[in-house]
N, C-alpha and C. Protein backbone atom coordinates (compact mmCIF):
# COMPACT_ATOMS: atom_id res chain seq x y z
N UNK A 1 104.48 102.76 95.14
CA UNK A 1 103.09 102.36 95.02
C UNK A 1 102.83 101.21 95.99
N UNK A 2 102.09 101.95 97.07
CA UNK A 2 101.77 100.25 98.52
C UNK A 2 100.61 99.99 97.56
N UNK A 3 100.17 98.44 97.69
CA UNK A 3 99.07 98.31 97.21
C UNK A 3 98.73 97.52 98.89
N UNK A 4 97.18 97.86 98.89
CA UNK A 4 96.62 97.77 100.38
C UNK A 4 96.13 96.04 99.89
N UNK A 5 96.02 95.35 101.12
CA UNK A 5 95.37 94.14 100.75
C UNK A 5 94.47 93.37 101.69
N UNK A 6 92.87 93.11 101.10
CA UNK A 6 91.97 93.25 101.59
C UNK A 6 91.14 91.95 102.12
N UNK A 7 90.50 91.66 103.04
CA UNK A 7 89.95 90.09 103.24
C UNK A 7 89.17 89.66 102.05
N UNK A 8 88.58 90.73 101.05
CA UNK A 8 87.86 90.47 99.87
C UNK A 8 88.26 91.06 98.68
N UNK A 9 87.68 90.38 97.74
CA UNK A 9 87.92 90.90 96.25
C UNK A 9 86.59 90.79 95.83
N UNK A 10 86.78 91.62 94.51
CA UNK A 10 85.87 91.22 93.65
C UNK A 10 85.13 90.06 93.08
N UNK A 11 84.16 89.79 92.95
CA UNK A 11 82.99 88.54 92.93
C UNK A 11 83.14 87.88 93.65
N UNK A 12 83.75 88.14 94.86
CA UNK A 12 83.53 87.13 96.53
C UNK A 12 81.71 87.50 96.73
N UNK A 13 81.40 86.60 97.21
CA UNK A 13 80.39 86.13 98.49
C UNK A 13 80.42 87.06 99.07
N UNK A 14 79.20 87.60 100.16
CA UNK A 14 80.06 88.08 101.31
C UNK A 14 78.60 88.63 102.28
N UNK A 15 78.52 88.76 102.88
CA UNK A 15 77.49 89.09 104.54
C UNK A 15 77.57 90.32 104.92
N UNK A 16 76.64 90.81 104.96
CA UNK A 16 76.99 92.16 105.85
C UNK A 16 76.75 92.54 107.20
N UNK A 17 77.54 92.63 108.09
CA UNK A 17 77.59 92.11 109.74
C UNK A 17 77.58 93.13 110.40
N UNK A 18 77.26 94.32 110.15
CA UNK A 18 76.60 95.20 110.66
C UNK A 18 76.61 96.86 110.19
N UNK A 19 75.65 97.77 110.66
CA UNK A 19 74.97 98.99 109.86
C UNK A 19 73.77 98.63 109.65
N UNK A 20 72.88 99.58 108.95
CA UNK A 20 71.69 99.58 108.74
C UNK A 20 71.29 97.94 107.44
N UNK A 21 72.51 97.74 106.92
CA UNK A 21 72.29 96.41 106.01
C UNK A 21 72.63 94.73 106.76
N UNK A 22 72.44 94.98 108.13
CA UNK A 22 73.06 94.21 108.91
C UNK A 22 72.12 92.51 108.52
N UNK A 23 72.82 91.36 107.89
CA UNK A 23 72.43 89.96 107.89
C UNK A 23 71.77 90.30 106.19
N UNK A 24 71.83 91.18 104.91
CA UNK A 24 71.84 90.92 103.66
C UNK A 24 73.50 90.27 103.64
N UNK A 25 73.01 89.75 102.27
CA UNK A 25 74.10 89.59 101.82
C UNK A 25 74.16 89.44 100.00
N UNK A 26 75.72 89.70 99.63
CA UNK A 26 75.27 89.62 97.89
C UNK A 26 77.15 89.21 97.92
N UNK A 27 77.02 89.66 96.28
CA UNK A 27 78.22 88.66 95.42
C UNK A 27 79.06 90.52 95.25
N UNK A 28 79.83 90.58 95.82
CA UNK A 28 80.97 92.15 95.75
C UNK A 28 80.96 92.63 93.79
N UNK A 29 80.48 93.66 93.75
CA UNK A 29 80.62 94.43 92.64
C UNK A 29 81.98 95.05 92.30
N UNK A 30 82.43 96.01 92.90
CA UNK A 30 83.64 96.92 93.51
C UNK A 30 84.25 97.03 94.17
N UNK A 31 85.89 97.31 94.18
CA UNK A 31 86.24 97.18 95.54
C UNK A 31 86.91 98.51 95.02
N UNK A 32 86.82 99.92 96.25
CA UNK A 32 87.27 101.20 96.29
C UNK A 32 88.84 101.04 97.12
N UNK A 33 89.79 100.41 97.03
CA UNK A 33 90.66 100.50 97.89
C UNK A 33 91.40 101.86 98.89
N UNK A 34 91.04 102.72 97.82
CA UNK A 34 91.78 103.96 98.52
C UNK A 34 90.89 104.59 99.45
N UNK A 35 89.25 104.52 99.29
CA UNK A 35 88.42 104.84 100.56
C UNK A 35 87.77 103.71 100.95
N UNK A 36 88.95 102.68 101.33
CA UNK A 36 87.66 101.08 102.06
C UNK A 36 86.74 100.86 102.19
N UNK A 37 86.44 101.23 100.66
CA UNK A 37 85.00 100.81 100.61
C UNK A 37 84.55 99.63 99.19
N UNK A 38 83.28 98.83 99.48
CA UNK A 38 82.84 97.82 98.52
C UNK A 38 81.68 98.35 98.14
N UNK A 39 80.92 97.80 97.07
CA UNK A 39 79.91 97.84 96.31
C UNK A 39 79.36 96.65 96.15
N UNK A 40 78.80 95.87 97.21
CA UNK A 40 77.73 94.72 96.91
C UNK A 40 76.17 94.46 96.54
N UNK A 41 76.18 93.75 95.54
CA UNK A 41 75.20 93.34 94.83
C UNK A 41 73.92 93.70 96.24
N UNK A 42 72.63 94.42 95.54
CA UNK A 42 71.50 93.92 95.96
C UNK A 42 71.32 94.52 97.75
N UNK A 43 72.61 95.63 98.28
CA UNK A 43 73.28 96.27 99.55
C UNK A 43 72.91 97.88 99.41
N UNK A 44 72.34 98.29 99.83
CA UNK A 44 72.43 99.68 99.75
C UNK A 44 71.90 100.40 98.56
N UNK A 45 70.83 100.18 98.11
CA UNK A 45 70.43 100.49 96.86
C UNK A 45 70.11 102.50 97.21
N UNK A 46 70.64 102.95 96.08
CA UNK A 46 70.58 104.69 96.48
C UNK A 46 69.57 105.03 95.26
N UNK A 47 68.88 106.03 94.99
CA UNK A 47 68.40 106.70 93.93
C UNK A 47 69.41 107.74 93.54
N UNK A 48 69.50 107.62 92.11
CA UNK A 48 70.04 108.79 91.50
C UNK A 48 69.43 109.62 90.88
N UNK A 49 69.33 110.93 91.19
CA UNK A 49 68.44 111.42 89.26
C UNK A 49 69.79 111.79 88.58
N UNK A 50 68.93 111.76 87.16
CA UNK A 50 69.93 111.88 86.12
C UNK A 50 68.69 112.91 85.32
N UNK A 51 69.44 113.99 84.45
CA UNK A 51 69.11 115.14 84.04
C UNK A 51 68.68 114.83 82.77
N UNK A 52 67.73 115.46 82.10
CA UNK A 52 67.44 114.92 80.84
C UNK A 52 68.78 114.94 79.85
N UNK A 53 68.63 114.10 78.92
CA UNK A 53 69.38 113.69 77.73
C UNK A 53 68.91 113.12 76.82
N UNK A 54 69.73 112.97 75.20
CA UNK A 54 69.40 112.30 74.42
C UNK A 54 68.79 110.75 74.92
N UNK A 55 69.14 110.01 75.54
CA UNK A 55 68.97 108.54 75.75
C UNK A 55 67.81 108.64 76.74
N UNK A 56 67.78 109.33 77.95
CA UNK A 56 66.68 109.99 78.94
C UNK A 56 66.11 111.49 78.93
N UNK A 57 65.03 111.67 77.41
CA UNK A 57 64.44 112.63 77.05
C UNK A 57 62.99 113.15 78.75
N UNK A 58 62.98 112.84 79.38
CA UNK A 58 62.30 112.79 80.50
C UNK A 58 63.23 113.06 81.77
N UNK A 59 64.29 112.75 81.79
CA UNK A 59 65.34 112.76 83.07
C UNK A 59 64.66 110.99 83.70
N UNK A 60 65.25 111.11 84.53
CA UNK A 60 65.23 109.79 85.43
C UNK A 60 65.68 109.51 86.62
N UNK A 61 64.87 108.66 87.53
CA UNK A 61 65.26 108.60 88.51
C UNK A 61 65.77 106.92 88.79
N UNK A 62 67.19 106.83 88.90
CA UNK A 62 68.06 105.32 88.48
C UNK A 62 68.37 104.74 89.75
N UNK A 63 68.03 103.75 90.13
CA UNK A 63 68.05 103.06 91.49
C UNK A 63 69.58 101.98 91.34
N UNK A 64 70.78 102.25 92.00
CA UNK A 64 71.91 101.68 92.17
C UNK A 64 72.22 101.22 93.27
N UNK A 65 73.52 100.57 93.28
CA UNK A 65 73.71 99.88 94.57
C UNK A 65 74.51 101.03 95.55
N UNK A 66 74.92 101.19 96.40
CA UNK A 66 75.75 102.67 97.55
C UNK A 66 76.88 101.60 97.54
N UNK A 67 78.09 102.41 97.75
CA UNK A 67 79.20 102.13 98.82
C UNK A 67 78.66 101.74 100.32
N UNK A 68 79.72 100.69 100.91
CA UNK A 68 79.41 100.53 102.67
C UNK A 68 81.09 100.27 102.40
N UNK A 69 81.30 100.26 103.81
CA UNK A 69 83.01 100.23 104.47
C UNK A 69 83.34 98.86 103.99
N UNK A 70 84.25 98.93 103.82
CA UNK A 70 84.97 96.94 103.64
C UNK A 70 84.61 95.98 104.63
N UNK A 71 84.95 97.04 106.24
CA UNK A 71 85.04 96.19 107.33
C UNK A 71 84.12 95.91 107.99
N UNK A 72 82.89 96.55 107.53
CA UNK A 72 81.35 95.57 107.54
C UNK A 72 81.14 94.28 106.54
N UNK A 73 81.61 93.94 106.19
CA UNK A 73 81.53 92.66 105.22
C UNK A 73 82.08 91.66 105.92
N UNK A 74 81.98 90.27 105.63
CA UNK A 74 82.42 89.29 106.39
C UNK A 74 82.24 88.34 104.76
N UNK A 75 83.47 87.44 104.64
CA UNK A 75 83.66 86.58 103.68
C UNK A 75 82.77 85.37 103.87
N UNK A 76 81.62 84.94 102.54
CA UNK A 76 81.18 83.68 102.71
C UNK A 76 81.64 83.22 102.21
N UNK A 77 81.94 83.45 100.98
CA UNK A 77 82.65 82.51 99.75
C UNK A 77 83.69 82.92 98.70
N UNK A 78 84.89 82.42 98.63
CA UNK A 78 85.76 82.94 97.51
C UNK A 78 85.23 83.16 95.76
N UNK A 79 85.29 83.62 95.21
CA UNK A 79 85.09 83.34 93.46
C UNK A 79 86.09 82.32 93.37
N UNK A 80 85.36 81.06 92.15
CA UNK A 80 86.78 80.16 92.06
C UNK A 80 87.14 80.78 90.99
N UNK A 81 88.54 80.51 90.82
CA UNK A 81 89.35 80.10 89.69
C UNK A 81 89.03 79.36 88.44
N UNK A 82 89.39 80.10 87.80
CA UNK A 82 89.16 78.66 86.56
C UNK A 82 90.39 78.67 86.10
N UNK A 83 90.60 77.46 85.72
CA UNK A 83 92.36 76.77 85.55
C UNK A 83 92.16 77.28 83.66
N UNK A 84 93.36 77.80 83.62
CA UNK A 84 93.61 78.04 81.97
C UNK A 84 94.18 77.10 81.68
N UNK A 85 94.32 76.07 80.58
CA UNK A 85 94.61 74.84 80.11
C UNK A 85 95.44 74.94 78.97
N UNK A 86 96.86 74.45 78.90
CA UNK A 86 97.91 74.92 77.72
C UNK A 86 97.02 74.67 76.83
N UNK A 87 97.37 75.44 75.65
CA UNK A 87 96.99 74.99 74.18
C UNK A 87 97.69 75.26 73.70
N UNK A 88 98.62 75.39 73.46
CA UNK A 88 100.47 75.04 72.56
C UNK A 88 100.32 74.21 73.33
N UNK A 89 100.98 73.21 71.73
CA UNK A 89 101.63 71.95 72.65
C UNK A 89 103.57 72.23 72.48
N UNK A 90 104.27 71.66 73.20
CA UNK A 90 105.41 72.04 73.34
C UNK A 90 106.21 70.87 71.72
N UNK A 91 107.33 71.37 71.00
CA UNK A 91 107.61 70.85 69.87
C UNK A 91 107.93 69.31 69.94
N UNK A 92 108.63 68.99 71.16
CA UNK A 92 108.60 67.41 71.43
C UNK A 92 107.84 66.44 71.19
N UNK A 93 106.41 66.78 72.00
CA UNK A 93 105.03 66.51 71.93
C UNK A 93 104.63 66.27 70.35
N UNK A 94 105.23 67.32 69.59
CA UNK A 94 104.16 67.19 68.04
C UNK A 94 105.62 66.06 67.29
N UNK A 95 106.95 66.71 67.93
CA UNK A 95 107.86 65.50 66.88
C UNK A 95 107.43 63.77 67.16
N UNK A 96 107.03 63.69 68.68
CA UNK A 96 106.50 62.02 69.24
C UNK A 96 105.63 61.86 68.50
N UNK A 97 104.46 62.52 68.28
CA UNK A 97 103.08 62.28 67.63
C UNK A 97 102.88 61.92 66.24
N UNK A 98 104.23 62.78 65.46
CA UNK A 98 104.22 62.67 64.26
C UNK A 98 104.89 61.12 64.06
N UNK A 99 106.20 60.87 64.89
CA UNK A 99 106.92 59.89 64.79
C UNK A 99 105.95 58.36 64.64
C-alpha cells in the first residue's frame, strides 16, 4: 500500500492558479488521492438532478461543488492543529498532591 503525498490536505486554504476557476479561492473539502483530484469550497459548483424520492417528492435540481486537479491549487494556509492536553495525570503527580 504506497500512500501518495500531497502539497495539501484537507481544510487547507488554498488558490486556484489556473483553469476556468483561475484567482477563486476556498478552504479544501476532499482530497481524491487516487485520481488527483480536490474538492474546494465555493470552486466549481456543478448541478445535479436527483430523481424523485421520499425526501424529494418533486425531484431536484442540487447545486455542489466539482472536482479540479490537485495541481491547480496553490497552498495559502495550513489548518492548525490543536494540541490535545493530558488529562490523566500520571500516579506520582496524585501521590505528591495527596502528600
Amino acid at each position: 500500500m504506497n500512500r501518495v503525498k500531497f502539497h495539501v490536505k484537507k481544510g487547507d486554504q488554498v488558490e486556484v492558479i489556473s483553469g476556468n476557476f483561475r484567482g477563486s479561492s476556498g478552504r479544501i473539502l476532499a482530497v481524491f488521492p487516487a485520481k488527483q483530484r480536490v474538492v474546494v469550497e465555493g470552486v466549481r459548483i456543478i448541478k445535479k438532478h436527483l430523481r424523485k424520492s421520499q425526501d424529494n417528492p418533486g425531484g431536484k435540481i442540487a447545486e455542489r461543488e466539482g472536482p479540479i486537479h490537485i495541481s491547480n491549487v496553490k497552498l495559502i494556509e495550513r489548518e492548525k492543529k490543536t494540541e490535545k492536553k493530558a488529562t490523566k495525570k500520571s500516579k506520582k503527580e496524585a501521590e505528591k498532591k495527596a502528600a
